[in-house]
N, C-alpha and C. Protein backbone atom coordinates (compact mmCIF):
# COMPACT_ATOMS: atom_id res chain seq x y z
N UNK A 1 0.81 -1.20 0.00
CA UNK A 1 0.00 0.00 0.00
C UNK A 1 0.86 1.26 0.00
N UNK A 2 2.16 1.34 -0.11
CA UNK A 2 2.81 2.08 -0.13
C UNK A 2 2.51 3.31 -1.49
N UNK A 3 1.98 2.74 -2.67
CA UNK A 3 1.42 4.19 -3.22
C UNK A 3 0.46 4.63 -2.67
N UNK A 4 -0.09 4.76 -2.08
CA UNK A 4 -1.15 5.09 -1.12
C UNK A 4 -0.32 6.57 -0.23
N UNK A 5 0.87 6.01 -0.19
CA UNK A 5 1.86 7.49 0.89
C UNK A 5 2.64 8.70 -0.24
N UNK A 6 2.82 7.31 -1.38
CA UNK A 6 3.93 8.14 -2.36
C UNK A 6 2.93 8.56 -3.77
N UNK A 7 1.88 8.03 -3.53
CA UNK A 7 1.57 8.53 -5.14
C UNK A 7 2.16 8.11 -6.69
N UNK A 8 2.66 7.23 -5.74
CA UNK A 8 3.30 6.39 -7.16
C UNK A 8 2.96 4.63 -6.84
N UNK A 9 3.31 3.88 -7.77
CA UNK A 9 3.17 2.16 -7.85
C UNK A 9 5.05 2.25 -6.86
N UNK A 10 4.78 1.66 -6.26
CA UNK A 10 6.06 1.56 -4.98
C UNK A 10 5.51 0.50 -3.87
N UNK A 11 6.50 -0.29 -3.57
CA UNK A 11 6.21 -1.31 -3.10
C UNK A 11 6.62 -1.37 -1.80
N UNK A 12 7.47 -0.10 -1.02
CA UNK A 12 7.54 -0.13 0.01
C UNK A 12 6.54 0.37 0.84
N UNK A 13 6.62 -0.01 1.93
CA UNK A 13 6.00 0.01 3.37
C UNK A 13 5.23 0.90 3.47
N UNK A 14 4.09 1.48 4.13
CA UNK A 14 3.73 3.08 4.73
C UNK A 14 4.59 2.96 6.30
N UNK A 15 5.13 3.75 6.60
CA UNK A 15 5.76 3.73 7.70
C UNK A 15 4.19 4.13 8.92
N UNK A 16 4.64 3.64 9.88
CA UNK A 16 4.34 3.86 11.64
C UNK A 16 3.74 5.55 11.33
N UNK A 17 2.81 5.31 11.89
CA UNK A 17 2.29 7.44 12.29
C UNK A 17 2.28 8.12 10.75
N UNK A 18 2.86 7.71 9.54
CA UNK A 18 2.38 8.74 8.13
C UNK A 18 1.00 8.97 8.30
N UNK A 19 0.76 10.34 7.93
CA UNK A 19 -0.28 11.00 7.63
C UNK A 19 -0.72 10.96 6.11
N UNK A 20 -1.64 10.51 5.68
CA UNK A 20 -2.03 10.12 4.42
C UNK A 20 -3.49 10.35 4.19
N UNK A 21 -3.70 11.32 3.59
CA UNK A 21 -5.31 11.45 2.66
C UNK A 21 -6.05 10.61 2.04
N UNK A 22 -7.17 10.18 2.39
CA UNK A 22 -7.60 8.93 1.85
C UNK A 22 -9.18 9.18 1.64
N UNK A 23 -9.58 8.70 0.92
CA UNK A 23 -11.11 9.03 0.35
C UNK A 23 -12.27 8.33 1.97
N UNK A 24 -12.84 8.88 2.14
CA UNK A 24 -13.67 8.25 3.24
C UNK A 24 -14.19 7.02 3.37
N UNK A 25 -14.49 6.68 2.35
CA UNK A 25 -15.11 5.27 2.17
C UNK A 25 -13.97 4.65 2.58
N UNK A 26 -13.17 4.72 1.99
CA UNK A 26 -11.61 4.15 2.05
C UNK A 26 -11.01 3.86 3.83
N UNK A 27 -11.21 4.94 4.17
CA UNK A 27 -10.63 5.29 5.56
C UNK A 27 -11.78 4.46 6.70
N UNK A 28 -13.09 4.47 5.87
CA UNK A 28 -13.78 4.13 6.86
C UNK A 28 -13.66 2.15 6.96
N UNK A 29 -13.36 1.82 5.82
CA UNK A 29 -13.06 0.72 5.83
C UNK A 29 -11.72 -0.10 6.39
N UNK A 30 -10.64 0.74 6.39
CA UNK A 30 -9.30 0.62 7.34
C UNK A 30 -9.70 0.69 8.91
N UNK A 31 -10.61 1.79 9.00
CA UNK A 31 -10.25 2.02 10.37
C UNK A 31 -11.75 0.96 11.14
N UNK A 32 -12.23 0.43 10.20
CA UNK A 32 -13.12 -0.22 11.29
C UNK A 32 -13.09 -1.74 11.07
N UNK A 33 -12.97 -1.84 9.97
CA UNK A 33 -12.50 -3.61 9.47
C UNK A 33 -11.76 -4.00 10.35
N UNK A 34 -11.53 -5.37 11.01
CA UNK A 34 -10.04 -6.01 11.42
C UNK A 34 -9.72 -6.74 9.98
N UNK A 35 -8.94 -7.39 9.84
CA UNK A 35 -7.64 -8.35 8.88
C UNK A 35 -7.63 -9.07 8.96
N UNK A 36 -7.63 -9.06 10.70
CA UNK A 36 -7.04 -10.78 10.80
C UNK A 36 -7.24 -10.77 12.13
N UNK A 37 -6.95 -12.44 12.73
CA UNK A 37 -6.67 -12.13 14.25
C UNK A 37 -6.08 -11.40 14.93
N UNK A 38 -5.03 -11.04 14.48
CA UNK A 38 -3.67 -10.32 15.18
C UNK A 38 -4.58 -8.80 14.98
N UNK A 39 -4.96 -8.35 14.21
CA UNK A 39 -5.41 -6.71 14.34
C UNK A 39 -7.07 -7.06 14.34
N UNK A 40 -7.62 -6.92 15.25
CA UNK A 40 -9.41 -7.36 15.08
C UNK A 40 -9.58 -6.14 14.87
N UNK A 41 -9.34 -4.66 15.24
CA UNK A 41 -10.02 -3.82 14.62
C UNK A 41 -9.30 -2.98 13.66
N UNK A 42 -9.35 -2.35 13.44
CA UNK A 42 -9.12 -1.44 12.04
C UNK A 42 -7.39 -1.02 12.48
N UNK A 43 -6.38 -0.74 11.68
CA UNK A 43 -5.07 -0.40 11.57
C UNK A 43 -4.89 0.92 11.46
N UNK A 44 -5.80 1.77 11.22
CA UNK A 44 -5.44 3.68 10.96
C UNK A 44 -6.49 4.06 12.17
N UNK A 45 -5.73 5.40 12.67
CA UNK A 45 -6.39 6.51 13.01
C UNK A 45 -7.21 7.27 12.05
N UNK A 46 -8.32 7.70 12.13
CA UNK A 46 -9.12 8.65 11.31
C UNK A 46 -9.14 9.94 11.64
N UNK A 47 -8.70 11.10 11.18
CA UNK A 47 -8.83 12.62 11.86
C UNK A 47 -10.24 13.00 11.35
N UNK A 48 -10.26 14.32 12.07
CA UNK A 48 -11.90 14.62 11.57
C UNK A 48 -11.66 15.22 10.27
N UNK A 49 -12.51 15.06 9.55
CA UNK A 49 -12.45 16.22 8.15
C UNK A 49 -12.31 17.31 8.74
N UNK A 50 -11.70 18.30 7.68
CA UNK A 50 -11.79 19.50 7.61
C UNK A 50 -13.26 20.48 7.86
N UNK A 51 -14.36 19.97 7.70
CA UNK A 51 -15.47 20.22 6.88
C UNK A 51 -16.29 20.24 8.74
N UNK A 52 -15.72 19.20 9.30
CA UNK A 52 -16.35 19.11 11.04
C UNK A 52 -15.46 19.85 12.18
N UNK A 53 -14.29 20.77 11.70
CA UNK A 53 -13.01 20.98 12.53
C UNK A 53 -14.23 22.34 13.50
N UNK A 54 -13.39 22.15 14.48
CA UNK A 54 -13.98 23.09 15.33
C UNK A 54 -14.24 24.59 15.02
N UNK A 55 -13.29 24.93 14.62
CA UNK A 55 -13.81 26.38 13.59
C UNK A 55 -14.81 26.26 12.65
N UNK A 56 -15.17 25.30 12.08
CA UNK A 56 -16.50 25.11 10.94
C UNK A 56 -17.85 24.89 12.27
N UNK A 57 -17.41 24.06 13.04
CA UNK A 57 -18.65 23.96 13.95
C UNK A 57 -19.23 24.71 14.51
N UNK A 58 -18.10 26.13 14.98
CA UNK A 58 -18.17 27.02 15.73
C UNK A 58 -19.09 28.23 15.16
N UNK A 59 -18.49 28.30 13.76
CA UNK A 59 -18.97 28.94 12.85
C UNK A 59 -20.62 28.50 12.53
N UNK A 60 -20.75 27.34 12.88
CA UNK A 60 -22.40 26.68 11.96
C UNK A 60 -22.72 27.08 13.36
N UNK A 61 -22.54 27.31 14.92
CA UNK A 61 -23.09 27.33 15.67
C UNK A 61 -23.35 28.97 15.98
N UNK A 62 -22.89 29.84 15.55
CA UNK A 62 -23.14 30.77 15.34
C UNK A 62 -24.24 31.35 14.68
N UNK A 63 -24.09 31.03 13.48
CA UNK A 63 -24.46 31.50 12.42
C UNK A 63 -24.71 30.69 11.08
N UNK A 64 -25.53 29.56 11.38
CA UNK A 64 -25.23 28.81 9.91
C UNK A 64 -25.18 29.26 8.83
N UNK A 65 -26.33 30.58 8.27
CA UNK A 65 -26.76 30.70 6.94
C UNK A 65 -25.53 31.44 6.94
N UNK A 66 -24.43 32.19 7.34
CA UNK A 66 -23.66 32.99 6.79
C UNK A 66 -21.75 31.90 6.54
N UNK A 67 -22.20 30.51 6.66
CA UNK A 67 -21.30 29.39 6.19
C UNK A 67 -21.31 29.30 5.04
N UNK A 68 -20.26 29.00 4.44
CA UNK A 68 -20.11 28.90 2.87
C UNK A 68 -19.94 26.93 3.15
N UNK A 69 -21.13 26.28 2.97
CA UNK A 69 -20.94 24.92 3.16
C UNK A 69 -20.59 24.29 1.89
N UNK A 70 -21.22 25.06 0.62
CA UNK A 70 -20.23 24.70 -0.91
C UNK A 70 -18.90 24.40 -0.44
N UNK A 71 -18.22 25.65 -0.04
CA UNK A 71 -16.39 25.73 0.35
C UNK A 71 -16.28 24.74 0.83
N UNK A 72 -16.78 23.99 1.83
CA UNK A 72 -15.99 23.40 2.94
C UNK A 72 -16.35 21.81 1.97
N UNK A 73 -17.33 21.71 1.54
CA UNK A 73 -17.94 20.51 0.95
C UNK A 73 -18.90 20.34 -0.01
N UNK A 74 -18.97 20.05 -1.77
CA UNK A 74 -20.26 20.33 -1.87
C UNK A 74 -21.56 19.21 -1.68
N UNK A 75 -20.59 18.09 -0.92
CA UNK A 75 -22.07 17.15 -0.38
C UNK A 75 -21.24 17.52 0.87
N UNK A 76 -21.50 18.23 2.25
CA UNK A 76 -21.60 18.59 3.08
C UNK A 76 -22.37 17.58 3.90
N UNK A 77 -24.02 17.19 3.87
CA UNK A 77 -24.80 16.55 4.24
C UNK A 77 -24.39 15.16 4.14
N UNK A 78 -24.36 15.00 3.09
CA UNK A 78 -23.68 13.71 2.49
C UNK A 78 -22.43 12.90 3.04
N UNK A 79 -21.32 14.08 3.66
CA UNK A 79 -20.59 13.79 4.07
C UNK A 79 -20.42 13.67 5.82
N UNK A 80 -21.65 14.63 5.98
CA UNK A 80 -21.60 14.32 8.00
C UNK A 80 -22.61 13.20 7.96
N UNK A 81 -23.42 12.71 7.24
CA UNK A 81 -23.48 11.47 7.47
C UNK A 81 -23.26 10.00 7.42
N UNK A 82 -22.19 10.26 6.79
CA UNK A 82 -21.05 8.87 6.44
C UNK A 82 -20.32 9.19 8.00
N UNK A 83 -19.76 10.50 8.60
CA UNK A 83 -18.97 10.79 9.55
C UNK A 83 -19.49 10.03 10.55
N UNK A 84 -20.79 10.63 10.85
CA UNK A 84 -21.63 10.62 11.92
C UNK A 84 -21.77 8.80 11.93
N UNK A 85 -21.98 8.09 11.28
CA UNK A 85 -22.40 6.44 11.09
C UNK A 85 -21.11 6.14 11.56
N UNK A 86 -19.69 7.25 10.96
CA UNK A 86 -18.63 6.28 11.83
C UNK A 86 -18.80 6.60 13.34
N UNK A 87 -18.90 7.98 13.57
CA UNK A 87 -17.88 8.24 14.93
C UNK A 87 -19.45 8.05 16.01
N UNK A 88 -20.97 8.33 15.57
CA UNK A 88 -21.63 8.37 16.52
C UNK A 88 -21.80 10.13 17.18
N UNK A 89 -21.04 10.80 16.74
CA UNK A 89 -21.16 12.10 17.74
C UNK A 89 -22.35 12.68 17.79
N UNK A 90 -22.89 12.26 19.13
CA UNK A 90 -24.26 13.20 19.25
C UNK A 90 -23.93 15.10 19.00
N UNK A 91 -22.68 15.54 19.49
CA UNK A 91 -22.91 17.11 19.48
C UNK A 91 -22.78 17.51 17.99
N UNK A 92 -22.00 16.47 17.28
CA UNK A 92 -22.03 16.74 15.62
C UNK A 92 -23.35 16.50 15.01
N UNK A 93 -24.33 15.39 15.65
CA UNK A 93 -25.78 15.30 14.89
C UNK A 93 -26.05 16.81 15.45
N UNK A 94 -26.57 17.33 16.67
CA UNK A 94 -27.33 18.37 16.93
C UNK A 94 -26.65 19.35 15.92
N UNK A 95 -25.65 19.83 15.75
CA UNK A 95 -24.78 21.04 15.15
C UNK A 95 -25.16 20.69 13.75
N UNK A 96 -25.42 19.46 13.19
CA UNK A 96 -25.79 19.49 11.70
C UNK A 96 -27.15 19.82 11.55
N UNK A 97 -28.41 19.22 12.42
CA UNK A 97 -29.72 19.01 12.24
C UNK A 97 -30.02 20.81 12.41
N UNK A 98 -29.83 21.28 13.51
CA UNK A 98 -30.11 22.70 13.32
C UNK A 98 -29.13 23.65 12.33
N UNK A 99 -28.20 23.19 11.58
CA UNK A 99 -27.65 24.14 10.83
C UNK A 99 -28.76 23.79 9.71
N UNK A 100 -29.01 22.69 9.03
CA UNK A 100 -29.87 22.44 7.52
C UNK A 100 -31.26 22.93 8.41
N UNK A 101 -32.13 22.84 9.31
CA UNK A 101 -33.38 23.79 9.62
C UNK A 101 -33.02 24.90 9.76
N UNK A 102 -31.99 25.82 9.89
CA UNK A 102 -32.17 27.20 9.82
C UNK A 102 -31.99 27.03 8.43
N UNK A 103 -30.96 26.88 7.38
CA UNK A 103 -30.54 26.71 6.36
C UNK A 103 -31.96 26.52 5.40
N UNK A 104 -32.51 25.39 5.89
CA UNK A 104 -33.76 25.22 4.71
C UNK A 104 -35.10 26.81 5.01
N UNK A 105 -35.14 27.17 6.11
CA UNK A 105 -35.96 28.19 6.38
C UNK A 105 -35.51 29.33 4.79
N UNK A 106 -34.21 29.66 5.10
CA UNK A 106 -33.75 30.35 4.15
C UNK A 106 -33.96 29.82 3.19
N UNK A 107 -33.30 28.72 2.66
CA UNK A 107 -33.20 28.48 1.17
C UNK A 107 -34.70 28.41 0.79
N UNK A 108 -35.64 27.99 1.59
CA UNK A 108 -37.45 28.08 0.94
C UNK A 108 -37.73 29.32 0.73
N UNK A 109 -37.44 30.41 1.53
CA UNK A 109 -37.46 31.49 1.45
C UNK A 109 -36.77 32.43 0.04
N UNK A 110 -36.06 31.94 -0.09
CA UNK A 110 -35.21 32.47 -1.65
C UNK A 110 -36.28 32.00 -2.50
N UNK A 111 -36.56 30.68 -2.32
CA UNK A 111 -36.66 29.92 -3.35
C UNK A 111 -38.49 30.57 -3.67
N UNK A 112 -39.42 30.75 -2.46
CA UNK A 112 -40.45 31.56 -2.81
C UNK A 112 -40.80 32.64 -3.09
N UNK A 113 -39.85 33.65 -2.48
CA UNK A 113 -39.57 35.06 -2.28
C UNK A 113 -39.18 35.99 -4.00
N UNK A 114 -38.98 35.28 -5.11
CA UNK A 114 -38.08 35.64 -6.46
C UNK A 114 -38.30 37.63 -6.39
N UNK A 115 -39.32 38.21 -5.53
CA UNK A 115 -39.31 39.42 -5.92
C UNK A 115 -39.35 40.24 -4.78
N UNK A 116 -38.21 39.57 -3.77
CA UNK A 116 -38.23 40.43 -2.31
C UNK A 116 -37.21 41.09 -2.59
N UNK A 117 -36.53 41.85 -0.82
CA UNK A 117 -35.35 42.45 -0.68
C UNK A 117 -34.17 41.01 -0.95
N UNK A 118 -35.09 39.73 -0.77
CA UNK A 118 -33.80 38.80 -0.84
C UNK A 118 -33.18 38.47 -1.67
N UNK A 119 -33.80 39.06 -3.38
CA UNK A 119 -33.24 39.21 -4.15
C UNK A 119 -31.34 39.98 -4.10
N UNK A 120 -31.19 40.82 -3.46
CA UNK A 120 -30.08 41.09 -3.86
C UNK A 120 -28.99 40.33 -2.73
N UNK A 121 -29.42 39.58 -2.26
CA UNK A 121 -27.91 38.96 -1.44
C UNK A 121 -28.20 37.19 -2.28
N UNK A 122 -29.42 37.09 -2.95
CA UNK A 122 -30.04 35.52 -3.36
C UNK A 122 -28.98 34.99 -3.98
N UNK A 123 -28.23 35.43 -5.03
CA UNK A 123 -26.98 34.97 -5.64
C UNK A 123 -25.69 34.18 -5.38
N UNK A 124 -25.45 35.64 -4.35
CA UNK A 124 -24.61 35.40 -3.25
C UNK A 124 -24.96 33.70 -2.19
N UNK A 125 -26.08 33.97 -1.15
CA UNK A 125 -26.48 33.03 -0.64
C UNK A 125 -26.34 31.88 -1.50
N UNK A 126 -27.13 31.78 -2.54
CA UNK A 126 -27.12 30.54 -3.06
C UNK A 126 -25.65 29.65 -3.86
N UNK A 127 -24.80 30.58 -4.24
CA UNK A 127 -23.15 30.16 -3.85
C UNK A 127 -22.84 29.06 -2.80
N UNK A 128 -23.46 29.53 -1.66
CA UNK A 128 -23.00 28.48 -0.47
C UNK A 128 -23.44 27.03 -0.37
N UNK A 129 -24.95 27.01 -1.10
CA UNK A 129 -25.14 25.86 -0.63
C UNK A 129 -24.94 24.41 -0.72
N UNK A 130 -24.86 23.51 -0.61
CA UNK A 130 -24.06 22.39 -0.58
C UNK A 130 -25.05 21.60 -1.79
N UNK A 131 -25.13 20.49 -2.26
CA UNK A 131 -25.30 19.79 -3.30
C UNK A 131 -27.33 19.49 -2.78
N UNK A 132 -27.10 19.02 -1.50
CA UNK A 132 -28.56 18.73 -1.27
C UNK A 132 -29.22 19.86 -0.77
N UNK A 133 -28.87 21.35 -0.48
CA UNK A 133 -29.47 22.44 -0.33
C UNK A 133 -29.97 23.14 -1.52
N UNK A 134 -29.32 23.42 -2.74
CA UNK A 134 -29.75 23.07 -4.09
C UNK A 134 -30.48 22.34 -4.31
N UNK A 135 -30.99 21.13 -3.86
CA UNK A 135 -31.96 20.13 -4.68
C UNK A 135 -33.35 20.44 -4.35
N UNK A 136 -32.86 21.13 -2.53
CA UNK A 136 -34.11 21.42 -1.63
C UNK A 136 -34.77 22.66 -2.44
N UNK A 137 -33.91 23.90 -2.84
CA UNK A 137 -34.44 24.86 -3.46
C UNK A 137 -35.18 24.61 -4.94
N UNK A 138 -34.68 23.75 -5.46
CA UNK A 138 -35.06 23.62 -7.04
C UNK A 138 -36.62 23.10 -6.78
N UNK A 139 -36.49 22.23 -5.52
CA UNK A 139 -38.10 21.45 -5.26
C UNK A 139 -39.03 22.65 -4.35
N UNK A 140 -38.61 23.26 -3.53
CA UNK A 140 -39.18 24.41 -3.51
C UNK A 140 -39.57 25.19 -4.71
N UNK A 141 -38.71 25.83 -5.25
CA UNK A 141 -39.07 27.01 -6.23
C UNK A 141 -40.20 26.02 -7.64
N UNK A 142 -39.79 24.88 -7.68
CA UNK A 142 -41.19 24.11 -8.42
C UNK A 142 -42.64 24.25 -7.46
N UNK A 143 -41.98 23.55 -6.71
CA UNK A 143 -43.10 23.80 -5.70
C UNK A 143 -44.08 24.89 -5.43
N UNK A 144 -43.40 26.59 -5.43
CA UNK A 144 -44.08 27.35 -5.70
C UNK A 144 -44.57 27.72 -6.97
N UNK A 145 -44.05 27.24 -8.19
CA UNK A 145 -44.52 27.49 -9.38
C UNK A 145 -46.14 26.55 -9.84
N UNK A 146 -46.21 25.60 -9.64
CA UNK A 146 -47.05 24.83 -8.81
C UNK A 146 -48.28 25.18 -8.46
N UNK A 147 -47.90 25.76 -7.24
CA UNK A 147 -49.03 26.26 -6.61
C UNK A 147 -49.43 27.96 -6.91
N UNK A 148 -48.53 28.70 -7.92
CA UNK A 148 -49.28 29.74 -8.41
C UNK A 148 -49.97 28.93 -9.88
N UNK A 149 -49.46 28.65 -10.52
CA UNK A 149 -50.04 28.00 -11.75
C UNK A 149 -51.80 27.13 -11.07
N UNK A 150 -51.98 26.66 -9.95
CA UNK A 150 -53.09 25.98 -9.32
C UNK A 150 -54.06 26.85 -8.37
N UNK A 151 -53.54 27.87 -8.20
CA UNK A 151 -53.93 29.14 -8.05
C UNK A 151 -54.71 29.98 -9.11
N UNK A 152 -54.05 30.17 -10.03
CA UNK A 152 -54.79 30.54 -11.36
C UNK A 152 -55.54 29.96 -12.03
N UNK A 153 -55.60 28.89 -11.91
CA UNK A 153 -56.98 28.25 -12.60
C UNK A 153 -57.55 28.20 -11.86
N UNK A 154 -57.91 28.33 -10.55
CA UNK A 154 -59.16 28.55 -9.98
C UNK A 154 -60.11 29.45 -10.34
N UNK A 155 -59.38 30.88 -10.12
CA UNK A 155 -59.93 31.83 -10.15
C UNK A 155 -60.90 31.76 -11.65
């Protein structure tokens, strides 16, 4: 597994303690699998992503809607819950569940609003949002198209 450290086909070793980037799936399968008898549980340490580091948390606990969760991740969601299935952290579920409910308040809000004041930051805002905050708005903003179009044929 030594390209795994070097980035190249190399057949030596990963040494003791290397720090090495590894796709999650990947990592999650090292660190929780055993091998064999001799190692029953997993052979790597896992650090937290970048995306859960205490400055991002601190930040979503503040203030979610003003997080750029695109930046940090654009499956964000996607990705604290692969985290969360590994590590279990209850204070990381609460810190995610109320960042996407303030988050969706807003993004429905853009997404119904097309001729408010929220027009001029809407651009901006919508930059940030992560892959499934986008999907939420697109089904919103149908959603309201929808129900004005079902609106009008009443009348």
């Amino acid at each position: 597994m030594g390209y795994l450290e070097h980035g190249r086909n190399t057949s030596t070793d990963i040494k003791e303690g290397a720090r090495i980037e590894l796709p999650l799936w990947m990592a999650e399968i090292l660190a929780i699998g055993g091998i064999s008898d001799e190692l029953p549980t997993g052979f790597i340490t896992v650090s937290t992503p970048a995306p859960f580091s205490n400055k991002v948390l601190n930040a979503l606990s503040a203030n979610p809607v003003n997080v750029d969760l695109r930046g940090q991740s654009m499956q964000f969601y996607k990705l604290a819950e692969r985290w969360l299935a590994m590590t279990g952290d209850d204070g990381l579920l609460d810190t995610i569940m109320d960042t996407f409910k303030a988050r969706a308040a807003i993004v429905n809000d853009h997404a119904h609003n097309t001729r408010s004041a929220l027009m001029t930051d809407r651009s901006e805002f919508l930059g940030t949002l992560d892959d499934t905050e986008i999907k939420l708005f697109k089904a919103a903003q149908e959603a309201s198209k929808d129900l004005k179009k079902w609106t009008s044929m009443k009348k």
